[in-house]
PDB file of N, CA and C in Angstrom:
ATOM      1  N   UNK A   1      40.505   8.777  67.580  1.00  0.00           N
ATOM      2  CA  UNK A   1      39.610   8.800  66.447  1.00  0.00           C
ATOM      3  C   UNK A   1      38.169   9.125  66.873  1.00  0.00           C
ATOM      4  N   UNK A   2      37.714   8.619  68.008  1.00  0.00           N
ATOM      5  CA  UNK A   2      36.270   8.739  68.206  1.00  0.00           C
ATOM      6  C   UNK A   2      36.094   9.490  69.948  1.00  0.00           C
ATOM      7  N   UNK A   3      37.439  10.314  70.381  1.00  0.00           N
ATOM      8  CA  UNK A   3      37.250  11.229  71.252  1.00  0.00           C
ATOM      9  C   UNK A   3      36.870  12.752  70.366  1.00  0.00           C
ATOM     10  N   UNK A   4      35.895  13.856  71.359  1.00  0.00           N
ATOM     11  CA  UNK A   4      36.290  15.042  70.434  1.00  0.00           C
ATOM     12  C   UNK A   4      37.102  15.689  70.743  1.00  0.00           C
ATOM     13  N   UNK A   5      38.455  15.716  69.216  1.00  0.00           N
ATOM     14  CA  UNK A   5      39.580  16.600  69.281  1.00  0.00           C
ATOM     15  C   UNK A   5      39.207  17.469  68.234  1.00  0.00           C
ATOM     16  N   UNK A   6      40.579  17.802  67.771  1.00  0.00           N
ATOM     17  CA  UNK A   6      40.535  18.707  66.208  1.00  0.00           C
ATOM     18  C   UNK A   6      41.762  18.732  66.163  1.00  0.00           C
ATOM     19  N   UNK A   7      42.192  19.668  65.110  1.00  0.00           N
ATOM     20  CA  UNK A   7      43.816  19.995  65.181  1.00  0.00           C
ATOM     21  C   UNK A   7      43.490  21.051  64.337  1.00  0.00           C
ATOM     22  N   UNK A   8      44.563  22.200  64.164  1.00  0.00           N
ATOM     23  CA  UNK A   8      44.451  23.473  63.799  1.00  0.00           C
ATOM     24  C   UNK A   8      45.390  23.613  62.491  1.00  0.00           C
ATOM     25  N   UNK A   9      45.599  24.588  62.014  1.00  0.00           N
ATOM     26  CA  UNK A   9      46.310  24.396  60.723  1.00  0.00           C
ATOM     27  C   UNK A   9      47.866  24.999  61.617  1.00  0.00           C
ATOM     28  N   UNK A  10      48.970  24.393  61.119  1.00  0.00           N
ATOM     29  CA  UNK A  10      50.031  24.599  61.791  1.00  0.00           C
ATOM     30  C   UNK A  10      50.562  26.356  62.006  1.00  0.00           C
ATOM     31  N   UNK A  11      49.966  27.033  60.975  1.00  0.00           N
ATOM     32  CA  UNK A  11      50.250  28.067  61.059  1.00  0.00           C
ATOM     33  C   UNK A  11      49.248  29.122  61.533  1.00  0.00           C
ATOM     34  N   UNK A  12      47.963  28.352  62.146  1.00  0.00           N
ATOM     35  CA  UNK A  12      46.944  29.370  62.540  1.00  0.00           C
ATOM     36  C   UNK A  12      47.110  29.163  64.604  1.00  0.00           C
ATOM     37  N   UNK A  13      47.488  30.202  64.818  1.00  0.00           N
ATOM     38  CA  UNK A  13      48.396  29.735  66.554  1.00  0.00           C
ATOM     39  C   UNK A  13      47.345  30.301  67.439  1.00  0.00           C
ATOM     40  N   UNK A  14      45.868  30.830  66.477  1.00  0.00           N
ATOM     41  CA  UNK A  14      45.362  31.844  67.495  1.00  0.00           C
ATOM     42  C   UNK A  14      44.511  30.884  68.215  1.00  0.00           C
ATOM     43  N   UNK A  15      44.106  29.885  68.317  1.00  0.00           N
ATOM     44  CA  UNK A  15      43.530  28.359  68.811  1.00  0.00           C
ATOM     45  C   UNK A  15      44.564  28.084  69.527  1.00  0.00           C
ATOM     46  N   UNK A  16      45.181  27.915  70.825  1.00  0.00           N
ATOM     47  CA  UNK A  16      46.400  27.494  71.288  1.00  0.00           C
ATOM     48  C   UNK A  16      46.078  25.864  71.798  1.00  0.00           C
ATOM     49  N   UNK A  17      46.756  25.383  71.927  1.00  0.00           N
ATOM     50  CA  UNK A  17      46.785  23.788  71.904  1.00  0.00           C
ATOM     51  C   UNK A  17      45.793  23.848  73.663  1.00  0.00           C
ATOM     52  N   UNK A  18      44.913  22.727  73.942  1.00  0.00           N
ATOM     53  CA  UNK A  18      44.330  22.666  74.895  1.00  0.00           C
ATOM     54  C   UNK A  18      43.164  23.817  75.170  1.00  0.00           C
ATOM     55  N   UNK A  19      42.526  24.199  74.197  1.00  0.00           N
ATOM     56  CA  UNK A  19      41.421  25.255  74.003  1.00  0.00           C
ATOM     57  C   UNK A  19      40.362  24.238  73.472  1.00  0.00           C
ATOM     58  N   UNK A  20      39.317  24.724  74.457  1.00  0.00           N
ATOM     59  CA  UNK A  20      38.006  23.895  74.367  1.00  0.00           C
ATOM     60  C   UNK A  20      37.346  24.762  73.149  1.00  0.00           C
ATOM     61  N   UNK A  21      36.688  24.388  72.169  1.00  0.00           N
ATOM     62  CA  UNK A  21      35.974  25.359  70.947  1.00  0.00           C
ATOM     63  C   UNK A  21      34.320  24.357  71.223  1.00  0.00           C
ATOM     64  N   UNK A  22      33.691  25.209  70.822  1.00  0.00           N
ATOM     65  CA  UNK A  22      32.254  24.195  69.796  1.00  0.00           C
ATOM     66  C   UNK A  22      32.050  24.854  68.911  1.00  0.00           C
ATOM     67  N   UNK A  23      31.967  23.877  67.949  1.00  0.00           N
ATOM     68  CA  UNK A  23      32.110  23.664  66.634  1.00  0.00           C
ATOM     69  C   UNK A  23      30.612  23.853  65.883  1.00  0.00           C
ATOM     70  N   UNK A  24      30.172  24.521  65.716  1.00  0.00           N
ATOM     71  CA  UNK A  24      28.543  24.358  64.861  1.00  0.00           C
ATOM     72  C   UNK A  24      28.999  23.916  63.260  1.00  0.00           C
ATOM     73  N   UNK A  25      27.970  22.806  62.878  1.00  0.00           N
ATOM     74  CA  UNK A  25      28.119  22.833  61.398  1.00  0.00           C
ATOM     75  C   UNK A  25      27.064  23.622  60.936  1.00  0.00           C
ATOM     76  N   UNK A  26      27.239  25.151  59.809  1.00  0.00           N
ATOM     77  CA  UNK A  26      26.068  26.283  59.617  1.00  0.00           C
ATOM     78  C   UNK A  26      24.729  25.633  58.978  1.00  0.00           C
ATOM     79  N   UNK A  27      25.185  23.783  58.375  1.00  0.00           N
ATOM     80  CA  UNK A  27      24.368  23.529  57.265  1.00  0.00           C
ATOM     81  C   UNK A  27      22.911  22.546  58.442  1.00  0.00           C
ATOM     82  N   UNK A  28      23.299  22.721  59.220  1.00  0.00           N
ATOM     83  CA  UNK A  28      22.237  21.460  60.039  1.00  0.00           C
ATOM     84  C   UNK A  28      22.319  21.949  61.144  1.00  0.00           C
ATOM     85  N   UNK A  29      23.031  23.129  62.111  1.00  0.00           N
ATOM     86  CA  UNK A  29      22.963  23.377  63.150  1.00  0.00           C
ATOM     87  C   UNK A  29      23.283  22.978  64.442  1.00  0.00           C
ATOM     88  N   UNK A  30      23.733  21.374  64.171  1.00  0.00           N
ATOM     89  CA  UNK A  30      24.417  20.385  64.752  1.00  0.00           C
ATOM     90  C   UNK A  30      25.720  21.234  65.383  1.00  0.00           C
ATOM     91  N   UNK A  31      25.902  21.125  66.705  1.00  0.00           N
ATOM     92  CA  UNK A  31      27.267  21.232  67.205  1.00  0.00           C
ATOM     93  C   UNK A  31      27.698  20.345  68.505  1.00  0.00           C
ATOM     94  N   UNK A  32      29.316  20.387  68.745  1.00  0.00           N
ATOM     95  CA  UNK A  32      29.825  19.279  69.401  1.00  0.00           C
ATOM     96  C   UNK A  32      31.368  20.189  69.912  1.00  0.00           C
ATOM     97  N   UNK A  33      31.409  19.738  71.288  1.00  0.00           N
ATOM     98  CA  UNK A  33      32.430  20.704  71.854  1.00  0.00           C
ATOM     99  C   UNK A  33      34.019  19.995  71.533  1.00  0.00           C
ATOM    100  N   UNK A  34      34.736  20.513  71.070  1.00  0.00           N
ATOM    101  CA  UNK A  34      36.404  19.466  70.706  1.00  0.00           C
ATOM    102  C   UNK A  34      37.525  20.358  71.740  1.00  0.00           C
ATOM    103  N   UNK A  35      38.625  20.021  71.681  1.00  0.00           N
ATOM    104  CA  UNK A  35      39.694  20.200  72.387  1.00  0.00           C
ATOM    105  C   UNK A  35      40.931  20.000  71.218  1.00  0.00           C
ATOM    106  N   UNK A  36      41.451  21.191  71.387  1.00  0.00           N
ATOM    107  CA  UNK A  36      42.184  21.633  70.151  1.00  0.00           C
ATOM    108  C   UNK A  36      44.087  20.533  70.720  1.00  0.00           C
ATOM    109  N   UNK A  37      44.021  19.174  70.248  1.00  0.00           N
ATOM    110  CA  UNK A  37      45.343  18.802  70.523  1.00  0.00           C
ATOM    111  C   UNK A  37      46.511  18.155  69.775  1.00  0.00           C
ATOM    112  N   UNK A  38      45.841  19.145  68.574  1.00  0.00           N
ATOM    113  CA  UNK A  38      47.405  18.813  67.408  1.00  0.00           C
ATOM    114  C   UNK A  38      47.283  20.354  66.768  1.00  0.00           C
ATOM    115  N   UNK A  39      48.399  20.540  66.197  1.00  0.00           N
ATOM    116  CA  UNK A  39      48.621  21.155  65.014  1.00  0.00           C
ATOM    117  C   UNK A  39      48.972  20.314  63.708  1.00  0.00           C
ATOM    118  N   UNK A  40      48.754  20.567  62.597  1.00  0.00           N
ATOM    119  CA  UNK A  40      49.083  19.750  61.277  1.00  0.00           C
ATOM    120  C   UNK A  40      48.808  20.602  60.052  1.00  0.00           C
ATOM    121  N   UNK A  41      49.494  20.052  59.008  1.00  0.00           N
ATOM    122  CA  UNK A  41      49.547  20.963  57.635  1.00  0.00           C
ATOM    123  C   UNK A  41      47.857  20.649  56.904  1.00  0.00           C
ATOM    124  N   UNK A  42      47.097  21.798  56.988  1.00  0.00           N
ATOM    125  CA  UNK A  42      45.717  21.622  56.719  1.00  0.00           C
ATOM    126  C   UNK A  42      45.465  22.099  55.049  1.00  0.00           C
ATOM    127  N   UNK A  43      44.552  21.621  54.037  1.00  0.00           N
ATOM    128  CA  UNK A  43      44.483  22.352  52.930  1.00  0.00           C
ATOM    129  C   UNK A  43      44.060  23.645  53.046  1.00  0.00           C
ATOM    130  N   UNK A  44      44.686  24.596  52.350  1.00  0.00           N
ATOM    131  CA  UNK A  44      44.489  26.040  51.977  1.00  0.00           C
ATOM    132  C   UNK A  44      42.761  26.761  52.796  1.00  0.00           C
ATOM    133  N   UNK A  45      43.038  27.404  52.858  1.00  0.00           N
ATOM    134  CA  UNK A  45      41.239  27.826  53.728  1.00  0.00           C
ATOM    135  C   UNK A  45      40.395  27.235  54.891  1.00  0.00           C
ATOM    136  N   UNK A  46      41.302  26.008  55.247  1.00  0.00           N
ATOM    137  CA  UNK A  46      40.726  25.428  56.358  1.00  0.00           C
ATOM    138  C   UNK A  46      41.072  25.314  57.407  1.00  0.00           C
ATOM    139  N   UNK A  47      40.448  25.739  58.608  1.00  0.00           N
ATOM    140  CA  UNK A  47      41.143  26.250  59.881  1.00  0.00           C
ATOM    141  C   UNK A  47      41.173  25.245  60.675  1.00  0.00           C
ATOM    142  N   UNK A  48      40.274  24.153  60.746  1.00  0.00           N
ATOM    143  CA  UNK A  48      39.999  22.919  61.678  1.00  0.00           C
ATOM    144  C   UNK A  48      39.908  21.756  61.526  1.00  0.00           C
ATOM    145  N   UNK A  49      40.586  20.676  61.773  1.00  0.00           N
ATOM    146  CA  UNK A  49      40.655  19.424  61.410  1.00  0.00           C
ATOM    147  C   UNK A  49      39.999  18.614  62.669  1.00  0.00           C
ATOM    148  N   UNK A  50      38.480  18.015  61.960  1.00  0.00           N
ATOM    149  CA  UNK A  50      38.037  17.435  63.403  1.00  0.00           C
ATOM    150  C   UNK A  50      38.536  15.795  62.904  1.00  0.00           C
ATOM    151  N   UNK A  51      38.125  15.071  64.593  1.00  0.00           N
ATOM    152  CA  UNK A  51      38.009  13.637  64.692  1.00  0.00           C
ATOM    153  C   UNK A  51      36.934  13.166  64.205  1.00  0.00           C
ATOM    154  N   UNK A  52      37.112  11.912  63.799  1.00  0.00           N
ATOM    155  CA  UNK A  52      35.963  11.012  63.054  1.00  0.00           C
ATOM    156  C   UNK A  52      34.670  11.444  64.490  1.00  0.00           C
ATOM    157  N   UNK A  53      34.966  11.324  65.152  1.00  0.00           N
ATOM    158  CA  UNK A  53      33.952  11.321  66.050  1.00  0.00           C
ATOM    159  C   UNK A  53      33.304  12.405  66.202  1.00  0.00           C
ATOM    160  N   UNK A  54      33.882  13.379  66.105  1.00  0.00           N
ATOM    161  CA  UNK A  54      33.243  15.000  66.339  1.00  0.00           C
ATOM    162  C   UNK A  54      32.707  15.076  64.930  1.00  0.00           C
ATOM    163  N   UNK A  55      32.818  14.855  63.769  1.00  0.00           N
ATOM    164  CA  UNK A  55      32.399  14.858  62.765  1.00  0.00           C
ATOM    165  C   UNK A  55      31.174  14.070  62.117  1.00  0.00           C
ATOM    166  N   UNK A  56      31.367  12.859  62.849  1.00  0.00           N
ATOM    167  CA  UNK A  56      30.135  12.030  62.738  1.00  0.00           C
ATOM    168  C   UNK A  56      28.608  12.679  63.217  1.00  0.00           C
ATOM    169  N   UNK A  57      29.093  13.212  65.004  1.00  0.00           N
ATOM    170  CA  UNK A  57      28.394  13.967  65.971  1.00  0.00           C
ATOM    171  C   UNK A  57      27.365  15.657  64.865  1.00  0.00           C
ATOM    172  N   UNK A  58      28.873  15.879  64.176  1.00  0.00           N
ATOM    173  CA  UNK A  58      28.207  16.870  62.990  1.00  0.00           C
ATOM    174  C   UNK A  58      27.039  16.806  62.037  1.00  0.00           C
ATOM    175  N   UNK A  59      27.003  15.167  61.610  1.00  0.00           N
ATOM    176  CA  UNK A  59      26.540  14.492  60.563  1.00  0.00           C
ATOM    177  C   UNK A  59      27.100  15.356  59.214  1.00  0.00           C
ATOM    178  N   UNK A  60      28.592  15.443  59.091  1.00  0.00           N
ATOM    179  CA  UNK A  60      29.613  15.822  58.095  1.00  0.00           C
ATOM    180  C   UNK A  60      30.209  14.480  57.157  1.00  0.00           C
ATOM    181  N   UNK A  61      30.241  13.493  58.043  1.00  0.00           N
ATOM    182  CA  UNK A  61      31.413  12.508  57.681  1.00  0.00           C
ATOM    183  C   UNK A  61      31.186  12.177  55.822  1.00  0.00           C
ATOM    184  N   UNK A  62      29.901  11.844  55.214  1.00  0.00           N
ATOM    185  CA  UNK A  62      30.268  11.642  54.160  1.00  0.00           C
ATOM    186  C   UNK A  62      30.359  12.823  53.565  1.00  0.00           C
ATOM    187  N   UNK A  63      30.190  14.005  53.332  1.00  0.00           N
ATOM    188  CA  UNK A  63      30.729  15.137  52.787  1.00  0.00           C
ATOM    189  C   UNK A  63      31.585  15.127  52.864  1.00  0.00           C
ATOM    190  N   UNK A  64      32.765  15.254  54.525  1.00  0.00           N
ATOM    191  CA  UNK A  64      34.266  15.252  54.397  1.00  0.00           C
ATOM    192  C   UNK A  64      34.311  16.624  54.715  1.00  0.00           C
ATOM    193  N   UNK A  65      34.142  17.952  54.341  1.00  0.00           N
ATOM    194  CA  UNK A  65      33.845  18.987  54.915  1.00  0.00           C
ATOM    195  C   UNK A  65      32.595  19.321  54.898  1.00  0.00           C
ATOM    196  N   UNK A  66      32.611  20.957  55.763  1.00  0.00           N
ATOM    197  CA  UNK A  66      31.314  21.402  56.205  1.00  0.00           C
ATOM    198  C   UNK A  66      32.002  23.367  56.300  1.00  0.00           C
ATOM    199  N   UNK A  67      30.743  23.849  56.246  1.00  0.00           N
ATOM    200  CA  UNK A  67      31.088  25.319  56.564  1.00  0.00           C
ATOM    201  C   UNK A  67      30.303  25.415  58.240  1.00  0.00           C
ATOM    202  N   UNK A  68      31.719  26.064  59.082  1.00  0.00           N
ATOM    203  CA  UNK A  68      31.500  25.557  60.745  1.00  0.00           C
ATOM    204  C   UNK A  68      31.833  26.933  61.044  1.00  0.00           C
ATOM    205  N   UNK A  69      31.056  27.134  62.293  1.00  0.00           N
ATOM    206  CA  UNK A  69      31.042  28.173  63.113  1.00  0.00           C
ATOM    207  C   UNK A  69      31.852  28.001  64.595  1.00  0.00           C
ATOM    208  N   UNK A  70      32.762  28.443  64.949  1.00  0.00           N
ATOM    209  CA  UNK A  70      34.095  28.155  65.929  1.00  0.00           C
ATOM    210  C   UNK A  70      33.405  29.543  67.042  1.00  0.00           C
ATOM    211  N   UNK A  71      33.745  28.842  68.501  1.00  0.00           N
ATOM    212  CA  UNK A  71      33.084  29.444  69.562  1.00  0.00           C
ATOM    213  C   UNK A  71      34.133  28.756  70.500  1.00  0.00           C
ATOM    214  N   UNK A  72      34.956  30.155  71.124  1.00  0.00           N
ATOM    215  CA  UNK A  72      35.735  29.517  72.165  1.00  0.00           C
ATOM    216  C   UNK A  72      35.221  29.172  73.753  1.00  0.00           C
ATOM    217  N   UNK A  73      35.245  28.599  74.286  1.00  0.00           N
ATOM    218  CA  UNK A  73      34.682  28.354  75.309  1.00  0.00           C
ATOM    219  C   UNK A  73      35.527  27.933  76.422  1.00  0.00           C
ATOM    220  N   UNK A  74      36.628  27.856  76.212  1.00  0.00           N
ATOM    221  CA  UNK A  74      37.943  28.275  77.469  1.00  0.00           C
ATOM    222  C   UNK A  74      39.241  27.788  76.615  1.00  0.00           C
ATOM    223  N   UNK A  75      40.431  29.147  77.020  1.00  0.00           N
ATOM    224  CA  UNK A  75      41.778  29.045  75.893  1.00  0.00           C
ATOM    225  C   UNK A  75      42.583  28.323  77.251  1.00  0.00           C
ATOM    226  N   UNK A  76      43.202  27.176  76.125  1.00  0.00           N
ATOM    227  CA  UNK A  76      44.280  26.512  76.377  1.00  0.00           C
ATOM    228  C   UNK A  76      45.641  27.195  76.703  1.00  0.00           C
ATOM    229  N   UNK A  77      46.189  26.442  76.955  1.00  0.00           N
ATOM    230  CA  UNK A  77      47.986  26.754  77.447  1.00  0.00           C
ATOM    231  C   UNK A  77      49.059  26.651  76.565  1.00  0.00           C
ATOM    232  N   UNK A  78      48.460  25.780  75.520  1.00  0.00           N
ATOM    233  CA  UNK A  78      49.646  25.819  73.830  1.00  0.00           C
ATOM    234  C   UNK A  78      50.786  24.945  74.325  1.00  0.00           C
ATOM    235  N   UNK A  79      50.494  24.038  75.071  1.00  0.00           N
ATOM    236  CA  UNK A  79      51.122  22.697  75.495  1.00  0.00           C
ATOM    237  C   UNK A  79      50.644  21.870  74.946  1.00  0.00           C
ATOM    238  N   UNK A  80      51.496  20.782  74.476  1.00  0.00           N
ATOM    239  CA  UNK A  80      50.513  19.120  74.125  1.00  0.00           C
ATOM    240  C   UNK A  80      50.562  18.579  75.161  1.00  0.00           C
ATOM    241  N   UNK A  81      51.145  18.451  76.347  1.00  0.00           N
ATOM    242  CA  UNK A  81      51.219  17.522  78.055  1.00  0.00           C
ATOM    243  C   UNK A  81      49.701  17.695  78.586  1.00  0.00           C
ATOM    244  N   UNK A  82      49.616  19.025  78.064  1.00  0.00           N
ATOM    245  CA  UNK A  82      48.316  18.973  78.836  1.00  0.00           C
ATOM    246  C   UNK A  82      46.703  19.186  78.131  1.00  0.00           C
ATOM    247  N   UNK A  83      47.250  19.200  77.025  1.00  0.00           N
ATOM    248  CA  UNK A  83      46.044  19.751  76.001  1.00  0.00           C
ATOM    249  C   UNK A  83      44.979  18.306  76.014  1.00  0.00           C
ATOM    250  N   UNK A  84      43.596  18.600  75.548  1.00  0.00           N
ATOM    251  CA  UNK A  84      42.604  18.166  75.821  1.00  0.00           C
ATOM    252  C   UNK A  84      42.382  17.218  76.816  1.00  0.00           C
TER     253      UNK A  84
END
């Protein structure tokens, strides 16, 4: 809950599991580096599901979403053993 992860939408594979991203939120400029180590069924248009913690780090949490800017910064192996 309060490490930074995320999880990806189950059907978006181009994030492979264990890929470091930072995350900018566009509205405050705030960003925070996560480690991509779930996949899960996300609502329609949304590519990234962060942790309470990476989100807090955003100053998102009471909004709940944010419009975010994704920056890869080393691709994972698309394993969960070894992801984040």
């Amino acid at each position: 809950m309060y490490d930074m992860t995320a999880a990806t939408s189950e059907f978006h594979t181009t994030l492979p599991l264990g890929t470091e991203v930072r995350v900018v939120n566009s509205h405050n400029g705030r960003s925070v580096v996560v480690h991509i180590t779930d996949r899960g069924p996300l609502p329609n248009g949304r590519i990234i599901d962060l942790s309470y913690g990476a989100a807090r780090k955003l100053q998102m949490v009471k909004a709940g979403v944010a419009h975010v800017r994704l920056q890869v910064l080393h691709w994972g192996n698309d394993r969960y053993d070894e992801a984040g």
